[in-house]
PDB file of N, CA and C in Angstrom:
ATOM      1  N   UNK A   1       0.840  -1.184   0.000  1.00  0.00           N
ATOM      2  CA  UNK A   1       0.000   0.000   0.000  1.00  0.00           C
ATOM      3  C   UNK A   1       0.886   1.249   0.000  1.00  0.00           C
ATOM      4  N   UNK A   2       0.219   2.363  -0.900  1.00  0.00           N
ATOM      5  CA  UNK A   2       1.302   3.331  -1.272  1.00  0.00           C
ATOM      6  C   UNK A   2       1.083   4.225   0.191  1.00  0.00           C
ATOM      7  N   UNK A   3       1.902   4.883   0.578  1.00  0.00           N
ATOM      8  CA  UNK A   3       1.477   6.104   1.976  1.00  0.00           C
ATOM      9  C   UNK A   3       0.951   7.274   0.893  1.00  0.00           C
ATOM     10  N   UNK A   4      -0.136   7.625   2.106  1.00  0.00           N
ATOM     11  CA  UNK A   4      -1.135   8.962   1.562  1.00  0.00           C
ATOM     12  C   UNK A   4      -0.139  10.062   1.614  1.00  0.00           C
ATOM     13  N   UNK A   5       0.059  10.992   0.590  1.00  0.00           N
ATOM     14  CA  UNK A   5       0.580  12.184   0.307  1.00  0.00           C
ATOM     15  C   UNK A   5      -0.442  13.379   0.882  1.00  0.00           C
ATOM     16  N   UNK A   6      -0.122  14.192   1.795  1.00  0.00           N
ATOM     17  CA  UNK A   6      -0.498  15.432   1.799  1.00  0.00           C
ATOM     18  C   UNK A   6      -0.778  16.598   1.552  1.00  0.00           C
ATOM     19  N   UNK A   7      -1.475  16.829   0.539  1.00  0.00           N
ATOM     20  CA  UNK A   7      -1.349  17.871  -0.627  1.00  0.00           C
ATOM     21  C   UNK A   7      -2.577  18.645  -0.830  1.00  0.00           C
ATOM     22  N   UNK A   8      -2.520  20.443  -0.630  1.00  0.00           N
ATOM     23  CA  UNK A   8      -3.308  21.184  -1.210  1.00  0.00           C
ATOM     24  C   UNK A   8      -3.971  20.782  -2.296  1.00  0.00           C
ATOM     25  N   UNK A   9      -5.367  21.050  -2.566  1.00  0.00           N
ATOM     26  CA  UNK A   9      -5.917  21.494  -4.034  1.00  0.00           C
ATOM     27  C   UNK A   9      -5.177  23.224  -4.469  1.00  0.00           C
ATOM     28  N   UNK A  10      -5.339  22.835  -5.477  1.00  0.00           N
ATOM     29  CA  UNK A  10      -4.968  24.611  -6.214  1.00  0.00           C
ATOM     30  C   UNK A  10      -5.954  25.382  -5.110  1.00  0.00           C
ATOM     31  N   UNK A  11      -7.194  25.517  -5.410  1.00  0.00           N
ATOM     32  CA  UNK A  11      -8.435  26.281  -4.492  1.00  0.00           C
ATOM     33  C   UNK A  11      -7.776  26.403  -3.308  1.00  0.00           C
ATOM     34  N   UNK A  12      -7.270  24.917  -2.433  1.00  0.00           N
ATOM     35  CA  UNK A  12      -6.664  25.195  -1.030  1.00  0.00           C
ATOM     36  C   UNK A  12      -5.822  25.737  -0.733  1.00  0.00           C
ATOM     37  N   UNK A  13      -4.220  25.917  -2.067  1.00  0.00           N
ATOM     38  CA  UNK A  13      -3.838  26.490  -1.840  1.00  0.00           C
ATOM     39  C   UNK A  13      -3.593  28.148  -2.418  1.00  0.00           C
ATOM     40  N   UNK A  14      -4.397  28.075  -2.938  1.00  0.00           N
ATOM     41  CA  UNK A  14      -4.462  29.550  -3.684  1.00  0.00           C
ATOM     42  C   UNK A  14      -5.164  30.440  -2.422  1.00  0.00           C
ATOM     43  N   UNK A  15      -5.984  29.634  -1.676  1.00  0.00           N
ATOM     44  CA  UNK A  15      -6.868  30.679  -0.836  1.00  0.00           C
ATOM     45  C   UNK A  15      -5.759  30.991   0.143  1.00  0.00           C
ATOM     46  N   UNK A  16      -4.656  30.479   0.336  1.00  0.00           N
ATOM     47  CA  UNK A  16      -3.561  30.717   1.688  1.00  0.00           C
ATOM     48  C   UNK A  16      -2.449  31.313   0.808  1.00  0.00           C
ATOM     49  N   UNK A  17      -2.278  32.517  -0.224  1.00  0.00           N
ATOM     50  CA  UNK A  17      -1.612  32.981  -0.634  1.00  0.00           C
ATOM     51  C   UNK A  17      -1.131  33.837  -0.128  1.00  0.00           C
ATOM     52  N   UNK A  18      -1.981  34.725   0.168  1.00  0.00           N
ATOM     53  CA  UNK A  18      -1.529  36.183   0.986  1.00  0.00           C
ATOM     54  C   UNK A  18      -0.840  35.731   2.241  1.00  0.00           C
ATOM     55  N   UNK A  19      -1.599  34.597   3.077  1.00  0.00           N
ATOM     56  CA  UNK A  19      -1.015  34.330   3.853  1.00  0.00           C
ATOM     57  C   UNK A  19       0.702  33.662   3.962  1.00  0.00           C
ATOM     58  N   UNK A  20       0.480  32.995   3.071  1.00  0.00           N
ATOM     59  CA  UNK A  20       1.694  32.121   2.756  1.00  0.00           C
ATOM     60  C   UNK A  20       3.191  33.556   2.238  1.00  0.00           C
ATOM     61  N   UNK A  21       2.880  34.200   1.808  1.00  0.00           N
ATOM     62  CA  UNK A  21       3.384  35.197   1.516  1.00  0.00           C
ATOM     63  C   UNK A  21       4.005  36.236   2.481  1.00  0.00           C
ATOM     64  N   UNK A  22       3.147  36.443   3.471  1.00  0.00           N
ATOM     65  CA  UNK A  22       2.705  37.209   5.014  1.00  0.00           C
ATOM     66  C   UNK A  22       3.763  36.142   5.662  1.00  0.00           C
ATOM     67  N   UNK A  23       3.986  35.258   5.621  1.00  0.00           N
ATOM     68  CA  UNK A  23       4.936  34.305   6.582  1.00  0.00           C
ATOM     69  C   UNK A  23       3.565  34.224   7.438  1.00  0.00           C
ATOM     70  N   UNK A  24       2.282  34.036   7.359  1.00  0.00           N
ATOM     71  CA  UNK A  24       1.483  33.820   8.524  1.00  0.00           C
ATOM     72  C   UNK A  24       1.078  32.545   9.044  1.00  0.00           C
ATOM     73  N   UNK A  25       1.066  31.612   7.934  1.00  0.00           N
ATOM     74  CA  UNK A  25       0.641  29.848   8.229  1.00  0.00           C
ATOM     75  C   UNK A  25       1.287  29.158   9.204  1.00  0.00           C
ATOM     76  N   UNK A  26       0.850  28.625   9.935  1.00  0.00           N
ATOM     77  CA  UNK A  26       1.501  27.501  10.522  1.00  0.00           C
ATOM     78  C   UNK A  26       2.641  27.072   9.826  1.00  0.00           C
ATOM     79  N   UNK A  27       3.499  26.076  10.222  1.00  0.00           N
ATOM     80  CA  UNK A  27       4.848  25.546   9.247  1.00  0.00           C
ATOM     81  C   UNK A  27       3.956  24.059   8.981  1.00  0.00           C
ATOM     82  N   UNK A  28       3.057  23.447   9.519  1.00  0.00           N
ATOM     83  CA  UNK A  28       1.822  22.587   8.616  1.00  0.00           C
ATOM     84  C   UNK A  28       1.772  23.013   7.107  1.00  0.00           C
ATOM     85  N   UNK A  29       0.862  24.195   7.456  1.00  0.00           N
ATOM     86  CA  UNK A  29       0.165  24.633   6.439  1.00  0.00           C
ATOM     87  C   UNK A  29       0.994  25.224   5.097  1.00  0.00           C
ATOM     88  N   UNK A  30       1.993  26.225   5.977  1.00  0.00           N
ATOM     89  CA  UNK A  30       3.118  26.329   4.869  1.00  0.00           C
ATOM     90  C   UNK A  30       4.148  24.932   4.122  1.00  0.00           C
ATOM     91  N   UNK A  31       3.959  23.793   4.461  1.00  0.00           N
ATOM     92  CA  UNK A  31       4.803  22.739   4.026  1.00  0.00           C
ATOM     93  C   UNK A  31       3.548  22.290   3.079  1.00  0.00           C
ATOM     94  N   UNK A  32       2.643  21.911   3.387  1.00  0.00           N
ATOM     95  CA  UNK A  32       1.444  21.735   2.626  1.00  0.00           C
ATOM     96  C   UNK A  32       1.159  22.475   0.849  1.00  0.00           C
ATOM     97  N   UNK A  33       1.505  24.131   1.518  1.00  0.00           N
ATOM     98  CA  UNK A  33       1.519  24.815  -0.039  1.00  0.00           C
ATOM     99  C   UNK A  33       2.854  24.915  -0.587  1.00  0.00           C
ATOM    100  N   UNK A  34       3.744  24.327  -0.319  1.00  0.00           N
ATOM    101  CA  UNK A  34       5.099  24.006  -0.906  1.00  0.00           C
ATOM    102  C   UNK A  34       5.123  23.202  -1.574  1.00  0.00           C
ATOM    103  N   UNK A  35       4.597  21.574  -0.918  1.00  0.00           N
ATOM    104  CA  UNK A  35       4.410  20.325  -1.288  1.00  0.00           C
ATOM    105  C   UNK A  35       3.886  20.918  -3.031  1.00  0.00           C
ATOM    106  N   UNK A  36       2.595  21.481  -2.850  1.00  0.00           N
ATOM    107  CA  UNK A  36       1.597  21.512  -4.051  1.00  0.00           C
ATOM    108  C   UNK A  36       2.177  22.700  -5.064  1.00  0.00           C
ATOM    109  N   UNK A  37       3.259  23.331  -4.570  1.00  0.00           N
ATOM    110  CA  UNK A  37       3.874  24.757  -5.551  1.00  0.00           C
ATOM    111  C   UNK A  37       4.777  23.666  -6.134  1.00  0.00           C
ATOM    112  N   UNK A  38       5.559  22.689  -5.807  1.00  0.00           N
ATOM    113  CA  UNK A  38       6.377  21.948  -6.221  1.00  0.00           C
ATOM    114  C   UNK A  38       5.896  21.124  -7.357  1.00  0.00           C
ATOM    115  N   UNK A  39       5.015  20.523  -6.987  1.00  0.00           N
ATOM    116  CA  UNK A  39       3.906  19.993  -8.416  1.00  0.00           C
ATOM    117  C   UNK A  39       2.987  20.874  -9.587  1.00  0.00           C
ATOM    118  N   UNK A  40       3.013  21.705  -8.841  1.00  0.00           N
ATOM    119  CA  UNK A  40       1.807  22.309  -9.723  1.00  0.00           C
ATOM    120  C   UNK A  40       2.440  23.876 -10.495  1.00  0.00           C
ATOM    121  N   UNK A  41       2.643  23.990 -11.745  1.00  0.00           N
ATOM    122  CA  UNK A  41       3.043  24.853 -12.337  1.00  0.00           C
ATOM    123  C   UNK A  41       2.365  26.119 -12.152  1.00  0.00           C
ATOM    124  N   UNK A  42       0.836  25.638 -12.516  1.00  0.00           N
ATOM    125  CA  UNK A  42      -0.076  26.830 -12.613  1.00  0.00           C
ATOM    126  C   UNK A  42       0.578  27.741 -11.358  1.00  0.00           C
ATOM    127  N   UNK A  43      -0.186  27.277 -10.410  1.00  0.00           N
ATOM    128  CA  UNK A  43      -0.140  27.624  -9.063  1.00  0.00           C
ATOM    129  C   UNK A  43       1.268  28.378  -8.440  1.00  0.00           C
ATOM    130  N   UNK A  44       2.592  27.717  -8.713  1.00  0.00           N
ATOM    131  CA  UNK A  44       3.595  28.205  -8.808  1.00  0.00           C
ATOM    132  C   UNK A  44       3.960  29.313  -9.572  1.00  0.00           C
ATOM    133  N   UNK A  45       3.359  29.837 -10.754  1.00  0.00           N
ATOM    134  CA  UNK A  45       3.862  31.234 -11.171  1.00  0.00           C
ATOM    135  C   UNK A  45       2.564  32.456 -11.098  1.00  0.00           C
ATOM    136  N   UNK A  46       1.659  31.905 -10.213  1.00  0.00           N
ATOM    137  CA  UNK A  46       0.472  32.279  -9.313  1.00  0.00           C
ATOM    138  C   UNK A  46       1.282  33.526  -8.619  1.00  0.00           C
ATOM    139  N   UNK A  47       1.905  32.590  -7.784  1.00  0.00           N
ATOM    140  CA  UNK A  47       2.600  32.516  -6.112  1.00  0.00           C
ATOM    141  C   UNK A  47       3.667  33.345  -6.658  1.00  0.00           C
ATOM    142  N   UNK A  48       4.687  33.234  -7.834  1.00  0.00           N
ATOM    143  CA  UNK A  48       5.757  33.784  -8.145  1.00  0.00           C
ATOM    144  C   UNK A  48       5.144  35.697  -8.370  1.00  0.00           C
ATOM    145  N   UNK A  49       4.167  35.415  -9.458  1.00  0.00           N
ATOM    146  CA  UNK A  49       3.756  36.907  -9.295  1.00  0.00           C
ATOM    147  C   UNK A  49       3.333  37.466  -8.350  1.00  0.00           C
ATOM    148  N   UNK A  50       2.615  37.262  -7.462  1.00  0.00           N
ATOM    149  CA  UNK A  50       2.220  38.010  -6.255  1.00  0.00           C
ATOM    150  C   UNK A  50       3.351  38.199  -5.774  1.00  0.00           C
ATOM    151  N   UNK A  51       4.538  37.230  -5.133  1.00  0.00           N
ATOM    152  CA  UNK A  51       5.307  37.295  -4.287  1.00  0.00           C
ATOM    153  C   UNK A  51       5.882  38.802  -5.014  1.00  0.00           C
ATOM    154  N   UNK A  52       6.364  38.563  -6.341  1.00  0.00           N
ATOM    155  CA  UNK A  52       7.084  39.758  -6.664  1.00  0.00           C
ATOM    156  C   UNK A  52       5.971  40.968  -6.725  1.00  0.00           C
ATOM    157  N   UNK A  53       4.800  40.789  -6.693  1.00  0.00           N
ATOM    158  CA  UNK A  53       4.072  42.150  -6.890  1.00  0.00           C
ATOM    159  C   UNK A  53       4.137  42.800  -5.072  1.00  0.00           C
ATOM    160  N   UNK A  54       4.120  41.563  -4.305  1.00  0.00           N
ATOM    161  CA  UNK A  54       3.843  42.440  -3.117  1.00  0.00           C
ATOM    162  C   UNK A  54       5.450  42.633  -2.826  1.00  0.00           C
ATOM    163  N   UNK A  55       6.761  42.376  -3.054  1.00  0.00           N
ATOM    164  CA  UNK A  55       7.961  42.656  -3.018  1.00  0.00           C
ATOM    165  C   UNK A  55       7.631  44.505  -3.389  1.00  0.00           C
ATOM    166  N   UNK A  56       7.653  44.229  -4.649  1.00  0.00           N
ATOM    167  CA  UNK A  56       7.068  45.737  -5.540  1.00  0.00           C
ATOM    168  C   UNK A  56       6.604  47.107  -4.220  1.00  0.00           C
ATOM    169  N   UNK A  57       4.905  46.757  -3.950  1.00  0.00           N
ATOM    170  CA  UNK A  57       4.562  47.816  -3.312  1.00  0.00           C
ATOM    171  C   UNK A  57       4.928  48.045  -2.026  1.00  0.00           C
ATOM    172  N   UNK A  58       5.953  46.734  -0.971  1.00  0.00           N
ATOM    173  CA  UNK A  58       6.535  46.704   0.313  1.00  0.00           C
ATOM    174  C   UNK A  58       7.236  48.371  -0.400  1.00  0.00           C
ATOM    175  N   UNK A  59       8.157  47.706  -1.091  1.00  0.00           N
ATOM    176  CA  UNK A  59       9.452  48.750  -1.685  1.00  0.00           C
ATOM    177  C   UNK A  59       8.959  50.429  -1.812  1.00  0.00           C
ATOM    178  N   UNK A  60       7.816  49.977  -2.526  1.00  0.00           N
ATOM    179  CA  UNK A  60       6.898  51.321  -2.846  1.00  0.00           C
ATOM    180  C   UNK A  60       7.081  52.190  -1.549  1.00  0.00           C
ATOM    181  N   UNK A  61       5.985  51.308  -0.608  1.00  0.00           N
ATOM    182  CA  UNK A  61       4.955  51.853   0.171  1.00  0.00           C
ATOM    183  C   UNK A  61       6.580  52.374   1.516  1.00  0.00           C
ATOM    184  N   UNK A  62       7.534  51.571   1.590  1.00  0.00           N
ATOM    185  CA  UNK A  62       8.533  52.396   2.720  1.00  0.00           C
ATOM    186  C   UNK A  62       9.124  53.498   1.989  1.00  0.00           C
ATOM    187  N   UNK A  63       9.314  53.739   1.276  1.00  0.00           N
ATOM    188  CA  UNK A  63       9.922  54.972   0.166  1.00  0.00           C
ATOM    189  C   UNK A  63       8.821  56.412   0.269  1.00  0.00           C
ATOM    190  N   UNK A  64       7.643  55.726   0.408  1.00  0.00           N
ATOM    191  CA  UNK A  64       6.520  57.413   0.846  1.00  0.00           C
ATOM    192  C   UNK A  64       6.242  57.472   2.224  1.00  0.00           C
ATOM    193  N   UNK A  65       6.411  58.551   2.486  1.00  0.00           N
ATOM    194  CA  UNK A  65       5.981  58.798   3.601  1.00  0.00           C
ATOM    195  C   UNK A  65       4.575  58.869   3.948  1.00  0.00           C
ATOM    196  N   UNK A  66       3.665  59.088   4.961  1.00  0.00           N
ATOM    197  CA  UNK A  66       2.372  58.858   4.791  1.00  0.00           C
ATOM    198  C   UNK A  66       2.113  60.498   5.030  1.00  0.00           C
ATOM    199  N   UNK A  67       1.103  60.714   4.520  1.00  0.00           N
ATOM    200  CA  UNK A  67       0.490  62.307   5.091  1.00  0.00           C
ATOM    201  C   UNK A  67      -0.005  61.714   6.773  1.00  0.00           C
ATOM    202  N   UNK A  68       0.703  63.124   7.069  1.00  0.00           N
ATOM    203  CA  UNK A  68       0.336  62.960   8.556  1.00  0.00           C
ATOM    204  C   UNK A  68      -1.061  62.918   9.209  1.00  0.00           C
ATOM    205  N   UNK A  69      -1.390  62.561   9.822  1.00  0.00           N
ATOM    206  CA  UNK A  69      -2.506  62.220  10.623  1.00  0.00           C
ATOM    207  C   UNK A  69      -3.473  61.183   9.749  1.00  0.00           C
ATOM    208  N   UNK A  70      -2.803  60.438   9.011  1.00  0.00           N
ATOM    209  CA  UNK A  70      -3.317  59.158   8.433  1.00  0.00           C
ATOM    210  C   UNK A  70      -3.604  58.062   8.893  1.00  0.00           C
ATOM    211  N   UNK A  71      -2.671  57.721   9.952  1.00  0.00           N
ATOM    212  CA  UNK A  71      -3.333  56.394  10.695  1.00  0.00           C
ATOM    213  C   UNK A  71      -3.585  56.534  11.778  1.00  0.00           C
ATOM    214  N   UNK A  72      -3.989  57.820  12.155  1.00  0.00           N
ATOM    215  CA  UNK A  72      -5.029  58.213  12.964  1.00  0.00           C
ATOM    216  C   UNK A  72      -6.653  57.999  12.569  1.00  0.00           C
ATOM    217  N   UNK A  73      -6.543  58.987  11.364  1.00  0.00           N
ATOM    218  CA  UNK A  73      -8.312  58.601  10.630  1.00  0.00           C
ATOM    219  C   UNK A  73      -7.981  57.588  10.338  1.00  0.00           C
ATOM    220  N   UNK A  74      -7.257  56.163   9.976  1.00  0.00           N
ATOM    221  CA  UNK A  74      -7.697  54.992   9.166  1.00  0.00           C
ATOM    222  C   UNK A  74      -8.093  54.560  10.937  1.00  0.00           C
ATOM    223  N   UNK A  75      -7.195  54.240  12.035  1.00  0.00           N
ATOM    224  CA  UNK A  75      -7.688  53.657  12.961  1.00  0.00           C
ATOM    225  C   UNK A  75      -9.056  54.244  13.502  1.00  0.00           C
ATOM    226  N   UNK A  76      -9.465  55.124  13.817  1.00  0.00           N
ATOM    227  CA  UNK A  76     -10.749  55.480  13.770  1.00  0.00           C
ATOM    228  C   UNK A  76     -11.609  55.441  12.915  1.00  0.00           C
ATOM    229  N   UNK A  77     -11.635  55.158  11.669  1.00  0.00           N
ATOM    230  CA  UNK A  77     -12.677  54.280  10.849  1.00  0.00           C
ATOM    231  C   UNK A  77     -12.723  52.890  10.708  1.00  0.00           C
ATOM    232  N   UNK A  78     -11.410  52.117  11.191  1.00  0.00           N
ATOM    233  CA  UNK A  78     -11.417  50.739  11.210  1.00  0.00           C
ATOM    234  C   UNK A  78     -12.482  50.021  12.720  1.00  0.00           C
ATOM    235  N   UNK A  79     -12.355  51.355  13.859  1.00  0.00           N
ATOM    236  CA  UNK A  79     -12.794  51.040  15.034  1.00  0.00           C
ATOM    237  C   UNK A  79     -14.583  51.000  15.167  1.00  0.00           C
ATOM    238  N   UNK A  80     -14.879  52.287  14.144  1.00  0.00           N
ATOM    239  CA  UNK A  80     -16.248  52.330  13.996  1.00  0.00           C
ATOM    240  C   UNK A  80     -16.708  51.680  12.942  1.00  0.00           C
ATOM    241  N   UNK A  81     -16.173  50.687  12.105  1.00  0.00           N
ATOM    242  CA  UNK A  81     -16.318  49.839  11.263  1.00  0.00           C
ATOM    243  C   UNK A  81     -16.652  48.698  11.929  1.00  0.00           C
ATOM    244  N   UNK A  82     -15.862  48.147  13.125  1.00  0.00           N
ATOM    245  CA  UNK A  82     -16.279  47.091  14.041  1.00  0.00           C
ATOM    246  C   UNK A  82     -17.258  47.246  14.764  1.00  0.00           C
ATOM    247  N   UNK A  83     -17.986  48.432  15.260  1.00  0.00           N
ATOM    248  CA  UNK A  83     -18.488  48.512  15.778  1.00  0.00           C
ATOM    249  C   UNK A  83     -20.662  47.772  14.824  1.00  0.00           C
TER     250      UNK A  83
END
């Protein structure tokens, strides 16, 4: 009997992109969408563009400064958003 392989669907792992990206997954979950980037082409130049698009606006976004009193109003609309 062959041993069961552990492996994302594309769907499973496409939905843990941002995360997977974020360094946020478990090291489970991140070995899981490795396993399936390793097999799966599509999915792998998925993962390749984002990675480099969010490389891109990291780079962007520390290079501007923010107008001041900006994450002041964003946290006070994020707070009355929960509410």
């Amino acid at each position: 009997m062959l041993p069961i392989i552990n492996l994302y669907t594309c769907n499973e792992a496409l939905d843990r992109l941002q995360d997977y990206l974020d360094h946020e997954l478990s090291d489970r979950e991140a070995l899981l969408v490795k396993r399936h980037l390793k097999i799966c082409h599509e999915c792998s130049k998925k993962f390749a563009f984002e990675g480099q698009l969010v490389s891109f606006v990291r780079g962007r976004v520390q290079e501007e400064a923010l107008p001041e009193g900006l994450m002041e109003r964003l946290s006070v609309r994020l707070a009355q958003a929960d509410d």
